[in-house]
N, C-alpha and C. Protein backbone atom coordinates (compact mmCIF):
# COMPACT_ATOMS: atom_id res chain seq x y z
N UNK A 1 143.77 -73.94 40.92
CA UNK A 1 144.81 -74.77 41.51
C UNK A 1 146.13 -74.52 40.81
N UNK A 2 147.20 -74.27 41.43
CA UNK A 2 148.65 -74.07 41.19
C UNK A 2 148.96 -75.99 41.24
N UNK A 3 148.41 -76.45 40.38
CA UNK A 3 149.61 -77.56 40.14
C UNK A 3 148.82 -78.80 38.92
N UNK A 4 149.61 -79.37 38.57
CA UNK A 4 149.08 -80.28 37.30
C UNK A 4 150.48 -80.71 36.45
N UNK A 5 150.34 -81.86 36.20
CA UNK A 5 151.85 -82.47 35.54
C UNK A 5 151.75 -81.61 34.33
N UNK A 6 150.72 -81.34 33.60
CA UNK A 6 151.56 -80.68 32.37
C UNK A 6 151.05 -79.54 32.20
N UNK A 7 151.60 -78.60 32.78
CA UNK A 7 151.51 -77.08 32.69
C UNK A 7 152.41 -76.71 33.14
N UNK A 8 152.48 -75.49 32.34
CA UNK A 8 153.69 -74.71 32.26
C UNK A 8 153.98 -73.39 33.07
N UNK A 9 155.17 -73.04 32.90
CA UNK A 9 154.89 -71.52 33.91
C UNK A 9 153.78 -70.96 33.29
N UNK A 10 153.63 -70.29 32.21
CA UNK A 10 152.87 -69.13 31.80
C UNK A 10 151.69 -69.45 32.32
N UNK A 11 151.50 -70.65 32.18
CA UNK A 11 149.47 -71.02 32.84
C UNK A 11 149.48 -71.12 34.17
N UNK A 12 150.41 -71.04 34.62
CA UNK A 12 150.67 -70.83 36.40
C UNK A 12 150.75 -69.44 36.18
N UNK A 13 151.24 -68.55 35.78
CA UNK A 13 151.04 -67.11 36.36
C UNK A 13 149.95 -66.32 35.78
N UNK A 14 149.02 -66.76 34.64
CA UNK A 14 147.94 -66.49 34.10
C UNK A 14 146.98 -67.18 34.91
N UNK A 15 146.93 -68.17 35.75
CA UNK A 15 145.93 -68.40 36.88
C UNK A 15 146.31 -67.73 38.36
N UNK A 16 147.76 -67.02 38.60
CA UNK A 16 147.54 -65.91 39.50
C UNK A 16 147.12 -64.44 39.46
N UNK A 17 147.72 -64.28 37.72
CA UNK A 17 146.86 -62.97 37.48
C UNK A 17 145.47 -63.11 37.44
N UNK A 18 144.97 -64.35 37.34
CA UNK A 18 143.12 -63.76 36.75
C UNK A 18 142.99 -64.10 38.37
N UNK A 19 143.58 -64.42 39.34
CA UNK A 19 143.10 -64.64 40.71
C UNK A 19 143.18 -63.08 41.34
N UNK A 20 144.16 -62.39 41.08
CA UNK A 20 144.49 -61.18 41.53
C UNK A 20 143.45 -60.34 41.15
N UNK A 21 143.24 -60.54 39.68
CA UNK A 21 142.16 -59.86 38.88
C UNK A 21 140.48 -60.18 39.47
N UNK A 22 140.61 -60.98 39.81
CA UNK A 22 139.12 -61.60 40.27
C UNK A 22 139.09 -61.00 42.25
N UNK A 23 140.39 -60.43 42.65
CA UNK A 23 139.98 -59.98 44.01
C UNK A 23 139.86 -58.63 43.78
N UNK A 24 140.40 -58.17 42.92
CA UNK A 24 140.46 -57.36 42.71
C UNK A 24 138.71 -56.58 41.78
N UNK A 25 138.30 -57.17 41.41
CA UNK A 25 136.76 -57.16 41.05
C UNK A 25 135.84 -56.96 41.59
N UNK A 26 135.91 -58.15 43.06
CA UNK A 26 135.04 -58.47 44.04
C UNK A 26 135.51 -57.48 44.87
N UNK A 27 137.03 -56.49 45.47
CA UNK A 27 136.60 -55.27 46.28
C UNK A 27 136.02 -54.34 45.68
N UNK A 28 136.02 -53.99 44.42
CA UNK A 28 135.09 -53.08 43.46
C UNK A 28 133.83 -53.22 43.76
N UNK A 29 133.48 -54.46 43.75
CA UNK A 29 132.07 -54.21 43.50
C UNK A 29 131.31 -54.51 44.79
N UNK A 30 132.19 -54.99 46.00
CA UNK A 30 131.79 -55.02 47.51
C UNK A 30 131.24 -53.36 47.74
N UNK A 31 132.87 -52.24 47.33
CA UNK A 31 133.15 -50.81 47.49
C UNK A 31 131.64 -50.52 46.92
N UNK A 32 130.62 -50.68 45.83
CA UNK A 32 129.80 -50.16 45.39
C UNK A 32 128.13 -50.86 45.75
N UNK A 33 128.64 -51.93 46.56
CA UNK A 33 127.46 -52.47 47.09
C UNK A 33 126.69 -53.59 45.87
N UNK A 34 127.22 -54.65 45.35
CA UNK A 34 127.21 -54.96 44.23
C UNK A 34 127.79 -56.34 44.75
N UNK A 35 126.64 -57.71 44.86
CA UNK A 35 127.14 -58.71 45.67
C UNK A 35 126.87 -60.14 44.50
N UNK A 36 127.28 -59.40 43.14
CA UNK A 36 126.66 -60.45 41.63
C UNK A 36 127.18 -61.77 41.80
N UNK A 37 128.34 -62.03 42.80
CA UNK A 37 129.80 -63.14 42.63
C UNK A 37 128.84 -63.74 44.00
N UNK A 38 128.39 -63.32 44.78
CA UNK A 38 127.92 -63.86 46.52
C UNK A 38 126.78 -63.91 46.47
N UNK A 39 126.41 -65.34 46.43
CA UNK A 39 124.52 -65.34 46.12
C UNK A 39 123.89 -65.53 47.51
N UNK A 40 124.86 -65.77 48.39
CA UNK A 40 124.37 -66.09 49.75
C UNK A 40 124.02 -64.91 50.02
N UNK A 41 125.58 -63.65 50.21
CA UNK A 41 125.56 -62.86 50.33
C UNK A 41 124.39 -61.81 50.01
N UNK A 42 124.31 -62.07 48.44
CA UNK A 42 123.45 -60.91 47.78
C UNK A 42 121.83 -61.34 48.45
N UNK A 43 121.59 -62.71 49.08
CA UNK A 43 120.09 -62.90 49.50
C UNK A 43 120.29 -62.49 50.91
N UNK A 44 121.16 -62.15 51.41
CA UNK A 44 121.15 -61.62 52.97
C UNK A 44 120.82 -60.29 53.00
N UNK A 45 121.79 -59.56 51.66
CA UNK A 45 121.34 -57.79 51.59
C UNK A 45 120.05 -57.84 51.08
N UNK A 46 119.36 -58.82 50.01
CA UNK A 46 117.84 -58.41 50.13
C UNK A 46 117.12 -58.80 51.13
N UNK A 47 117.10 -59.55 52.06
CA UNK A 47 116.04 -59.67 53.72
C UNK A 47 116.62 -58.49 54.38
N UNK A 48 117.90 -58.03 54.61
CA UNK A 48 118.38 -57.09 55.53
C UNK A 48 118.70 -56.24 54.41
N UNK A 49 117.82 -55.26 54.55
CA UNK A 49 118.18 -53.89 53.67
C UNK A 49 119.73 -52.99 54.17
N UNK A 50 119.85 -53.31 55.23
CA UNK A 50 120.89 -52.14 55.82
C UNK A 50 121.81 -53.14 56.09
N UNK A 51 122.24 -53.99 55.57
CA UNK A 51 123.62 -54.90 55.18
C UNK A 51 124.81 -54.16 55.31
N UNK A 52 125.97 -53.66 55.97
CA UNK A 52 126.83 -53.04 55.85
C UNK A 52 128.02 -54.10 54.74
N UNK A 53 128.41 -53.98 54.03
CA UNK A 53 129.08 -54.60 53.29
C UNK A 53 130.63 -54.17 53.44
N UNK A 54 131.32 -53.34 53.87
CA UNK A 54 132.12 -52.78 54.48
C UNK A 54 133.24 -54.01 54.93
N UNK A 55 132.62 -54.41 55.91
CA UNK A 55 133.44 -55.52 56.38
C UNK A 55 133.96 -56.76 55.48
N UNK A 56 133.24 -56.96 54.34
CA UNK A 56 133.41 -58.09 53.37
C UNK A 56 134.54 -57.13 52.66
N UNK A 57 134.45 -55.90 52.10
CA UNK A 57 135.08 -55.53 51.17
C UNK A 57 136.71 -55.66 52.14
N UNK A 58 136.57 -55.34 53.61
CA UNK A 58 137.56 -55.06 54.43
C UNK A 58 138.09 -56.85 54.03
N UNK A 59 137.66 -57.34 53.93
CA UNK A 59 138.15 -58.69 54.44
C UNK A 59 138.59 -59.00 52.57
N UNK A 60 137.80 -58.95 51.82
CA UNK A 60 138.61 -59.18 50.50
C UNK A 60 139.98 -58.24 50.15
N UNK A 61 140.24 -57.25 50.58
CA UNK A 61 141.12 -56.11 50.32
C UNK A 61 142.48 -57.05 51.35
N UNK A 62 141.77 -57.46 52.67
CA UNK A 62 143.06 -58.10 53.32
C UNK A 62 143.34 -59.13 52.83
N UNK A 63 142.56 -60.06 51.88
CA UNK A 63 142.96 -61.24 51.04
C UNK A 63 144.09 -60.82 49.66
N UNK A 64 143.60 -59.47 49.75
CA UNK A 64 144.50 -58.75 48.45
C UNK A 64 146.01 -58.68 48.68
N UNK A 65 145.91 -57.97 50.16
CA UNK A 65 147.30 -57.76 50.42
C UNK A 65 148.26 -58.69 50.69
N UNK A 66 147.32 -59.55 51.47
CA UNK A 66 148.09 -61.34 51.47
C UNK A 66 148.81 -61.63 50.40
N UNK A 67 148.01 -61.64 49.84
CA UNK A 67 148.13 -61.79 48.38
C UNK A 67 149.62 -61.63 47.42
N UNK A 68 149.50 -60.24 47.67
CA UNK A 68 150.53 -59.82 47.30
C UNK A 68 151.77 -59.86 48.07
N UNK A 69 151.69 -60.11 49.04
CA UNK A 69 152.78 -60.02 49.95
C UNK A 69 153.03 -61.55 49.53
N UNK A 70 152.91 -62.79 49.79
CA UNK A 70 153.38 -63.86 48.83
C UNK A 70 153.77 -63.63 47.66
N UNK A 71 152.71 -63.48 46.81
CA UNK A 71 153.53 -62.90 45.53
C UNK A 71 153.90 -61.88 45.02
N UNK A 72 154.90 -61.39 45.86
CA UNK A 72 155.33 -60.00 45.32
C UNK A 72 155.78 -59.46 44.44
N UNK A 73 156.62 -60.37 43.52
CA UNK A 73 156.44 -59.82 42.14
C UNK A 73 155.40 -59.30 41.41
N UNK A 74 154.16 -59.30 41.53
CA UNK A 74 153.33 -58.69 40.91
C UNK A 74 152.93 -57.49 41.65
């Protein structure tokens, strides 16, 4: 959460970097088939062996760019 009476910038942009950092993780490890963060997820690829994961990574990567496009300074 971006808000709280007593915090300061730096802990506001150290909770958007580890957010950036944390999407940035989860398309890594979508890209390698690697679902450690998605427990729903990771019990769907073990009943369905042929899980395309593709589309999740597609959909975290467009959360990325969002992302950045709000905060574009980074």
């Amino acid at each position: 959460m971006l808000r709280g009476r007593k915090k300061v910038i730096p802990q506001f942009y150290n909770q958007i970097k580890a957010f950036k950092l944390k999407l940035g993780l989860w398309e890594t490890q979508m890209e390698s088939g690697d679902c450690t963060h998605f427990l729903c997820l990771r019990n769907m690829c073990e009943e369905r062996h042929n899980t395309d994961l593709k589309r999740y990574k597609d959909k975290i990567a467009e959360l990325m760019a969002d992302f950045k496009m709000i905060w574009g300074i980074w």
